[in-house]
N, C-alpha and C. Protein backbone atom coordinates (compact mmCIF):
# COMPACT_ATOMS: atom_id res chain seq x y z
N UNK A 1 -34.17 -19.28 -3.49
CA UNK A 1 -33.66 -20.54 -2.99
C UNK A 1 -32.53 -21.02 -3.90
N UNK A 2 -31.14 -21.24 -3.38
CA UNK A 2 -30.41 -22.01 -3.88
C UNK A 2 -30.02 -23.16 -3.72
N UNK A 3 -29.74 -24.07 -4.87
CA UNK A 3 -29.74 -25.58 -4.66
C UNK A 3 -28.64 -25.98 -5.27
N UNK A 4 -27.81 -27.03 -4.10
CA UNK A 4 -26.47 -27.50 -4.86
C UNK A 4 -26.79 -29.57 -4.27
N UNK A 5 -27.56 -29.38 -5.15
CA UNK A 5 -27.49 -31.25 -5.51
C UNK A 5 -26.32 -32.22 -5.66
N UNK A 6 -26.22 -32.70 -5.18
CA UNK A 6 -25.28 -33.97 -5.15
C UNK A 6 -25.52 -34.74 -6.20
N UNK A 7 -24.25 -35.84 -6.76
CA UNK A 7 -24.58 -36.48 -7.80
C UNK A 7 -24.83 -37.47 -7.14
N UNK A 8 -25.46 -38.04 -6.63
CA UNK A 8 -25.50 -39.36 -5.52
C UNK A 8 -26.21 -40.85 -6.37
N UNK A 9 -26.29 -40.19 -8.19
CA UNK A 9 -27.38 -41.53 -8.48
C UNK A 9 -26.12 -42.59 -8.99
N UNK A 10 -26.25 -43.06 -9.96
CA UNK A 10 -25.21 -44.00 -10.55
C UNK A 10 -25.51 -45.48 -10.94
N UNK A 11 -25.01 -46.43 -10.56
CA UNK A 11 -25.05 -47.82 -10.71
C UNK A 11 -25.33 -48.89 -10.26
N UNK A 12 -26.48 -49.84 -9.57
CA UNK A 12 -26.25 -50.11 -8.30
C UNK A 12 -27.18 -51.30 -8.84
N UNK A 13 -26.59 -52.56 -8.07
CA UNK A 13 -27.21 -54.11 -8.60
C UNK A 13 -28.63 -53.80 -7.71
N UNK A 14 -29.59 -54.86 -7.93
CA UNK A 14 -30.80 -54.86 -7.12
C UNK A 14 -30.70 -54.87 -6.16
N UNK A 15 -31.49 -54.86 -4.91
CA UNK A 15 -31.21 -55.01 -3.46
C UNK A 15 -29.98 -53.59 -2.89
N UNK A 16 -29.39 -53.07 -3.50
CA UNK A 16 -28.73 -52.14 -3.24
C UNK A 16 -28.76 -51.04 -2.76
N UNK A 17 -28.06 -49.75 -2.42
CA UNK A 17 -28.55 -48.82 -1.73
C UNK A 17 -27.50 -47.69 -2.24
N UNK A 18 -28.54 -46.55 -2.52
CA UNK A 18 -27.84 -44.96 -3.02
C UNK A 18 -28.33 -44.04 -1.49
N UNK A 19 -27.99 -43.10 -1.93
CA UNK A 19 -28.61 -41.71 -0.88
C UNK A 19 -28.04 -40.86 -1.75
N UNK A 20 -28.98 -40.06 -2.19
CA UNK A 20 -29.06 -38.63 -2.56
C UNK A 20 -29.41 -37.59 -1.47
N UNK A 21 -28.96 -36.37 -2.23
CA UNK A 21 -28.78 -35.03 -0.97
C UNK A 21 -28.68 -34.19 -2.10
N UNK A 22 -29.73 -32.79 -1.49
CA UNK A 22 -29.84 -31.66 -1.74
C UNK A 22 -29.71 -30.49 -0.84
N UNK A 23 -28.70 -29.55 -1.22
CA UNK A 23 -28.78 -28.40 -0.48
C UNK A 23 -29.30 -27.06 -0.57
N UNK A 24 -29.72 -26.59 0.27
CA UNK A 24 -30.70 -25.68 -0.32
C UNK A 24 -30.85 -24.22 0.98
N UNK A 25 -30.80 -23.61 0.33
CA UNK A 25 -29.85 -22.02 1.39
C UNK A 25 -31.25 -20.97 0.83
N UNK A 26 -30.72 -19.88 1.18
CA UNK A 26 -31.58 -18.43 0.89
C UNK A 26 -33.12 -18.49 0.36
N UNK A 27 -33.68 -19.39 1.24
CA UNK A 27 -35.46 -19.29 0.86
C UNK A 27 -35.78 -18.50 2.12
N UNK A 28 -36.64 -18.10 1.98
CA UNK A 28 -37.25 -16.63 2.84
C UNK A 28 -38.61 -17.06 3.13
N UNK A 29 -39.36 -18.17 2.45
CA UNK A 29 -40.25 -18.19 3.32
C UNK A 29 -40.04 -19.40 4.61
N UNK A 30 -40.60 -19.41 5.47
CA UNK A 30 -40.86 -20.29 6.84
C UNK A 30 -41.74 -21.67 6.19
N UNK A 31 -42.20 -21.88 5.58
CA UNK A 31 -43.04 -22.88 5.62
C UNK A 31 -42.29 -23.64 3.96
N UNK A 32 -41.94 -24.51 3.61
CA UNK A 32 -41.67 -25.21 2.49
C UNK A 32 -41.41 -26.48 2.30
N UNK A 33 -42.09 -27.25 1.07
CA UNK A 33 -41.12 -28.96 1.11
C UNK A 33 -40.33 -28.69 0.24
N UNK A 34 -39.31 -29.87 0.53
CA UNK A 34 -38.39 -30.12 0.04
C UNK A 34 -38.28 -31.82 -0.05
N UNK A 35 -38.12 -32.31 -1.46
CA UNK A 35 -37.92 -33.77 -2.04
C UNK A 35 -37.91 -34.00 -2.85
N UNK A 36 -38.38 -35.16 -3.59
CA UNK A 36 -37.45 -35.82 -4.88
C UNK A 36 -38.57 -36.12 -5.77
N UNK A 37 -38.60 -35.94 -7.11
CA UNK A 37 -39.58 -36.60 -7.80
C UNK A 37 -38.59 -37.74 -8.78
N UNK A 38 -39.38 -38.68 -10.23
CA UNK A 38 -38.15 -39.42 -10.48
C UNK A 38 -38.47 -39.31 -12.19
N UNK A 39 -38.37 -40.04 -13.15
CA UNK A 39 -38.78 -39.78 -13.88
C UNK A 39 -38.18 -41.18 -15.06
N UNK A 40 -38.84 -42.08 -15.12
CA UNK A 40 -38.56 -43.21 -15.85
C UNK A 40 -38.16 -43.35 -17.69
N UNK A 41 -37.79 -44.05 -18.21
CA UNK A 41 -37.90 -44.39 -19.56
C UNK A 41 -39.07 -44.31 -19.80
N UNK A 42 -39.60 -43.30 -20.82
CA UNK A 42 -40.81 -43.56 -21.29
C UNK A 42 -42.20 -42.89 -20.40
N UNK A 43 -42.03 -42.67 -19.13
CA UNK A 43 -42.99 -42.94 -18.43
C UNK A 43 -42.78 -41.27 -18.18
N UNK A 44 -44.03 -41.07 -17.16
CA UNK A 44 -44.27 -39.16 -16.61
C UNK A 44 -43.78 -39.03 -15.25
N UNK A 45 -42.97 -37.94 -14.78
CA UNK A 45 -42.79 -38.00 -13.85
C UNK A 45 -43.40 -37.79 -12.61
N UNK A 46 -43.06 -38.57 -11.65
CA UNK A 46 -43.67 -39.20 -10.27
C UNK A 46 -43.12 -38.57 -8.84
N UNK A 47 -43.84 -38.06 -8.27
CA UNK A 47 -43.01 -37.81 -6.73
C UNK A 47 -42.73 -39.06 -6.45
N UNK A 48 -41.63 -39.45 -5.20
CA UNK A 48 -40.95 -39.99 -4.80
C UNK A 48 -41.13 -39.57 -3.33
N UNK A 49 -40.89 -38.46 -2.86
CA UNK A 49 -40.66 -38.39 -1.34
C UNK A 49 -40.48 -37.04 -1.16
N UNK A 50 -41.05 -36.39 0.19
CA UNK A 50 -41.04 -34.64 0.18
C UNK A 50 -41.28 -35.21 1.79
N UNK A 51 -40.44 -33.66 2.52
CA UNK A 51 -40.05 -33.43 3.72
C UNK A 51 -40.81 -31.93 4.12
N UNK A 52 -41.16 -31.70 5.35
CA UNK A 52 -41.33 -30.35 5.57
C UNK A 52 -40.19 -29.06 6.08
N UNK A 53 -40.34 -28.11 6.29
CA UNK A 53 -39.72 -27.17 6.64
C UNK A 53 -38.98 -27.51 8.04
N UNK A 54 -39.78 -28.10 8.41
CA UNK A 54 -39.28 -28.74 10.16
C UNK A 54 -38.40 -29.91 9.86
N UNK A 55 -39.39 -30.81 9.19
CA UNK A 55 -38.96 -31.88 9.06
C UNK A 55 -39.87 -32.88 9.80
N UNK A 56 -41.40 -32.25 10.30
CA UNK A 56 -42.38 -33.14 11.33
C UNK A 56 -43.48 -33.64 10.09
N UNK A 57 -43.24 -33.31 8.70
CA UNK A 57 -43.95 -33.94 8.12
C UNK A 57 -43.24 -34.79 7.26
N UNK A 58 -43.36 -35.90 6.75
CA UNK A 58 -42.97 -36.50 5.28
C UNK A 58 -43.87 -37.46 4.61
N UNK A 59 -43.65 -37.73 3.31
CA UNK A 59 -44.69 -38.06 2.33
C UNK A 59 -43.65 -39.34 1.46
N UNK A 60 -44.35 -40.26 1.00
CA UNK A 60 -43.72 -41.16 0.42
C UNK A 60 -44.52 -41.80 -0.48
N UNK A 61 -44.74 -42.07 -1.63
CA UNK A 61 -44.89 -42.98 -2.63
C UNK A 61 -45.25 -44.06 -2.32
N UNK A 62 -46.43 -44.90 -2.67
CA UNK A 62 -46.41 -46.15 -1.90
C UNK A 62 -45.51 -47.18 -2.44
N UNK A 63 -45.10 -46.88 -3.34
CA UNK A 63 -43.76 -48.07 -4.20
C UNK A 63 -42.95 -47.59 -3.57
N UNK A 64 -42.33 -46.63 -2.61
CA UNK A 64 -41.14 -46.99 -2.00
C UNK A 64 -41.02 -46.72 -0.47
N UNK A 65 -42.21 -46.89 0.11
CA UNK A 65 -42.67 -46.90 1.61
C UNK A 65 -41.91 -48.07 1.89
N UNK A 66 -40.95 -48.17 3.24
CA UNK A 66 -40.30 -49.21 3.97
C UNK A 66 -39.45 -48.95 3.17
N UNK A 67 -38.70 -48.63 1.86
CA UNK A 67 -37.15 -48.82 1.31
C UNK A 67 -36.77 -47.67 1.32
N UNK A 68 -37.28 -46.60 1.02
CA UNK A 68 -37.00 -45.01 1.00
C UNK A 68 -37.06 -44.31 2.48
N UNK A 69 -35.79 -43.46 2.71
CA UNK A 69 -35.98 -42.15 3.45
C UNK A 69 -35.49 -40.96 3.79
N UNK A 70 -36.64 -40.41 3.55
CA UNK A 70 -36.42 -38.73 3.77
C UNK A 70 -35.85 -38.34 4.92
N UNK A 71 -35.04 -37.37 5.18
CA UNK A 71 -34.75 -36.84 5.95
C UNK A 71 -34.13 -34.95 5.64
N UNK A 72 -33.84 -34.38 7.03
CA UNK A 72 -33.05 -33.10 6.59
C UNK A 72 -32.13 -32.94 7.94
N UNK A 73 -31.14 -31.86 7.61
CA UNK A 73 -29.81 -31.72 8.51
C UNK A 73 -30.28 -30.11 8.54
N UNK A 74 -30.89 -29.57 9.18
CA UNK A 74 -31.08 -27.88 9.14
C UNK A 74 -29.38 -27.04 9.12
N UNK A 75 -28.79 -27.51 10.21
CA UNK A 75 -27.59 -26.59 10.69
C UNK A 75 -26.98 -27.24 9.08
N UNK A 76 -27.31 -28.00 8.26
CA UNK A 76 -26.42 -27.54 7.09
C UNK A 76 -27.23 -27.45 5.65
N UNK A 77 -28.30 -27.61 6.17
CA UNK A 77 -29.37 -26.97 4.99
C UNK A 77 -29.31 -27.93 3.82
N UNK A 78 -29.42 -29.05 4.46
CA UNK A 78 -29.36 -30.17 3.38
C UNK A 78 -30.89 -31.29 3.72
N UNK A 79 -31.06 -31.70 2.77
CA UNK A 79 -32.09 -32.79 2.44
C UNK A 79 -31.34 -34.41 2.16
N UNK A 80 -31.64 -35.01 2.30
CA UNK A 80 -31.26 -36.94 2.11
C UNK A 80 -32.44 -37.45 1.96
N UNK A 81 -32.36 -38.32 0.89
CA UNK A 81 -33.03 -39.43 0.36
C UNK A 81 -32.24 -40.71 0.21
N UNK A 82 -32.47 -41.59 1.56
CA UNK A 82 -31.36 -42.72 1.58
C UNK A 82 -32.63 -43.85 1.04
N UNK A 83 -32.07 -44.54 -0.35
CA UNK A 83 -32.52 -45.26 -0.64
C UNK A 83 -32.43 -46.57 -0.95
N UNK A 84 -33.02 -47.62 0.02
CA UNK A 84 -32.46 -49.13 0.29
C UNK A 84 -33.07 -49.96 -0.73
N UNK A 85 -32.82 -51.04 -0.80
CA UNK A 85 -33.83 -52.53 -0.99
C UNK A 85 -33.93 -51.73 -2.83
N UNK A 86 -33.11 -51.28 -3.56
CA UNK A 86 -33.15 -51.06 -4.97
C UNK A 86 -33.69 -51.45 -5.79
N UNK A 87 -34.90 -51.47 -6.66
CA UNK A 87 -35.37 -52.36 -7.79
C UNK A 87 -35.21 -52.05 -8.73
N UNK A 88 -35.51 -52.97 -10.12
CA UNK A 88 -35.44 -52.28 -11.19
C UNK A 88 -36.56 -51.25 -11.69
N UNK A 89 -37.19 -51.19 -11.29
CA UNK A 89 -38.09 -50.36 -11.35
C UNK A 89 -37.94 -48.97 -10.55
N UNK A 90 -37.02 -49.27 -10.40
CA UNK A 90 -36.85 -47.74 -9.28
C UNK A 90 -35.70 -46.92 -10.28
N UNK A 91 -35.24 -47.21 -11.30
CA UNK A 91 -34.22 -46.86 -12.56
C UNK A 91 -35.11 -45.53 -13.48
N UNK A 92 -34.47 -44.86 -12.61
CA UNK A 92 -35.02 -43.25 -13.25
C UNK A 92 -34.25 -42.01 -13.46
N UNK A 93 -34.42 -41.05 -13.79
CA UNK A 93 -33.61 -39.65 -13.01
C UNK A 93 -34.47 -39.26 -12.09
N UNK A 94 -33.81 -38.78 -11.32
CA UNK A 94 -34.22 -38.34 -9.60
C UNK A 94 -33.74 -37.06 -9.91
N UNK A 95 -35.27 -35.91 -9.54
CA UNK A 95 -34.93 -34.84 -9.30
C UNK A 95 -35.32 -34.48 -7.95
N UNK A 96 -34.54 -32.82 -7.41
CA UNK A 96 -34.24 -32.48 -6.32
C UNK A 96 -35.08 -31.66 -6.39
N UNK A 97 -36.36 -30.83 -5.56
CA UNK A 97 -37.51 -30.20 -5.99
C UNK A 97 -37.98 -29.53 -4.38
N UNK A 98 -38.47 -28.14 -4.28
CA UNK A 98 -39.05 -27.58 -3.29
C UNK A 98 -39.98 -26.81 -3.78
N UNK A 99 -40.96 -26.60 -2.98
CA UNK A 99 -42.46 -26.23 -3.27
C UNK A 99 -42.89 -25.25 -1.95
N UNK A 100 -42.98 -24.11 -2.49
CA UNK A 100 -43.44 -23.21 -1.19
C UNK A 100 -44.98 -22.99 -0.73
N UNK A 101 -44.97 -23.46 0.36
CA UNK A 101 -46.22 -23.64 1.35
C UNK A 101 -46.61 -24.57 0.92
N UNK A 102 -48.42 -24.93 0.85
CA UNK A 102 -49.11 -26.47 1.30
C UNK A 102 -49.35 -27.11 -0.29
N UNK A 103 -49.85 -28.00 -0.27
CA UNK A 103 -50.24 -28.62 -1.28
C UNK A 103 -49.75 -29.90 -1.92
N UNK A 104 -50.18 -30.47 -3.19
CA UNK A 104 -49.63 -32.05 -3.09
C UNK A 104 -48.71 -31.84 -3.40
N UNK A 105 -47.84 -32.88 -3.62
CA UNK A 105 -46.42 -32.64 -3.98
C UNK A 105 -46.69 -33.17 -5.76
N UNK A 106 -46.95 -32.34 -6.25
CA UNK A 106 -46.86 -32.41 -7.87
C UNK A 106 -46.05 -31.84 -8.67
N UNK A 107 -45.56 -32.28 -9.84
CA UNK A 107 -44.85 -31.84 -10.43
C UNK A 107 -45.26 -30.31 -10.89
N UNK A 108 -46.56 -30.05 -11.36
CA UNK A 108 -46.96 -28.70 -11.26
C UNK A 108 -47.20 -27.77 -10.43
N UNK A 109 -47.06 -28.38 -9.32
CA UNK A 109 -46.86 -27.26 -7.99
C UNK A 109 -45.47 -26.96 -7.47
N UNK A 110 -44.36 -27.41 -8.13
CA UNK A 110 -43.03 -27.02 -7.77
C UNK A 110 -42.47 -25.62 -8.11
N UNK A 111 -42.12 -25.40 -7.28
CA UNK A 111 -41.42 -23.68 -7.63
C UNK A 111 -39.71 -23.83 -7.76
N UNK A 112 -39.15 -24.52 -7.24
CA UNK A 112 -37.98 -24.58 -7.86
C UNK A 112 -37.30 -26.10 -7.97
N UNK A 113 -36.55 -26.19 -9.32
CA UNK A 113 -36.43 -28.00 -9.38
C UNK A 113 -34.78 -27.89 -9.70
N UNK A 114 -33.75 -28.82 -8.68
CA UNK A 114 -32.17 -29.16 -8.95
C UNK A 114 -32.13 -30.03 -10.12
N UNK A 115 -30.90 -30.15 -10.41
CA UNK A 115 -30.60 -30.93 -11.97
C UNK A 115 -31.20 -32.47 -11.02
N UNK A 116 -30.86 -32.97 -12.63
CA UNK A 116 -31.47 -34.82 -12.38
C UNK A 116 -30.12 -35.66 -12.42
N UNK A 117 -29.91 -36.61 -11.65
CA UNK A 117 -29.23 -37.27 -11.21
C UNK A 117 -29.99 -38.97 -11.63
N UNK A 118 -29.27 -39.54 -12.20
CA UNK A 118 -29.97 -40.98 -13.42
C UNK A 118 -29.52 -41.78 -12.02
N UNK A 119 -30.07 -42.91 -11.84
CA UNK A 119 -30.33 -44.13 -10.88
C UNK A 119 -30.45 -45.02 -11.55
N UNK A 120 -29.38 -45.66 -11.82
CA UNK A 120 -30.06 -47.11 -12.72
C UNK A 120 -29.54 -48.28 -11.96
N UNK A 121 -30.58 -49.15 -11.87
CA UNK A 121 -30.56 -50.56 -10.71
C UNK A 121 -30.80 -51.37 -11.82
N UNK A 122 -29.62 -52.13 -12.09
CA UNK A 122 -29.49 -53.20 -12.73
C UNK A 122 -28.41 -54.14 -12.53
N UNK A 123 -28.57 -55.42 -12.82
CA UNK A 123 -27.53 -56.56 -12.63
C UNK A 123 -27.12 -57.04 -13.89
C-alpha cells in the first residue's frame, strides 16, 4: 500500500474547519480501513475516525461524532476527514493509518501509518 497524505493540518481559530486526505494505491487485499488516529501534547494516541473498503462502514470517536467526517473517493483512491466545529482539544498530530481486514481500530492493529500532519486550534 502506498500513501501520499496531504498536509491539510495547520492553524485554525475554534469553531473552524480543516479536511485532511489520504491517498492510498497498490493494496491487494479487498477488505481494509482506512482513517485517522491523533495524538496530543503529552497524551497516547487515539483513533479519530476509520472508513471501510467500500466505504458502507465508518467509525468515529465519540468526541468528534456530529463535527467529524469520514469519507472516500474510490476512482481516485483517496480518503477525507472533513473536520468542522474545531476545539481546542482537538490540537494534535493527525495521522493517516490503514489496517488490513477486521478489528478495532487501534493503534496496535495498524499495518501501515502516513506521516503526521499537527492541527492546532487556537485563538
Amino acid at each position: 500500500l502506498r500513501f501520499s497524505c496531504r498536509s491539510g493540518g495547520g492553524l485554525v481559530q475554534p469553531g473552524g474547519s480543516l479536511r485532511l486526505s489520504c491517498a492510498a494505491s497498490g493494496f491487494t487485499s479487498d477488505y481494509y480501513h482506512i482513517g485517522w488516529f491523533r495524538q496530543a501534547p503529552g497524551k497516547e494516541r487515539e483513533g479519530v475516525s476509520s472508513i471501510s473498503s467500500s466505504g458502507g462502514s465508518t467509525w468515529y470517536a465519540d468526541s468528534v461524532k456530529g463535527r467529524f467526517t469520514i469519507s472516500r473517493d474510490n476512482a481516485k483512491n483517496t480518503v477525507y476527514l472533513q473536520m468542522n466545529s474545531l476545539k481546542p482539544e482537538d490540537t494534535a498530530v493527525y495521522y493517516c493509518a490503514a489496517k488490513i481486514g477486521t478489528g478495532y481500530w487501534s493503534p496496535n492493529g495498524i499495518d501501515y501509518w502516513g506521516k503526521g500532519t499537527l492541527v492546532t486550534v487556537s485563538s
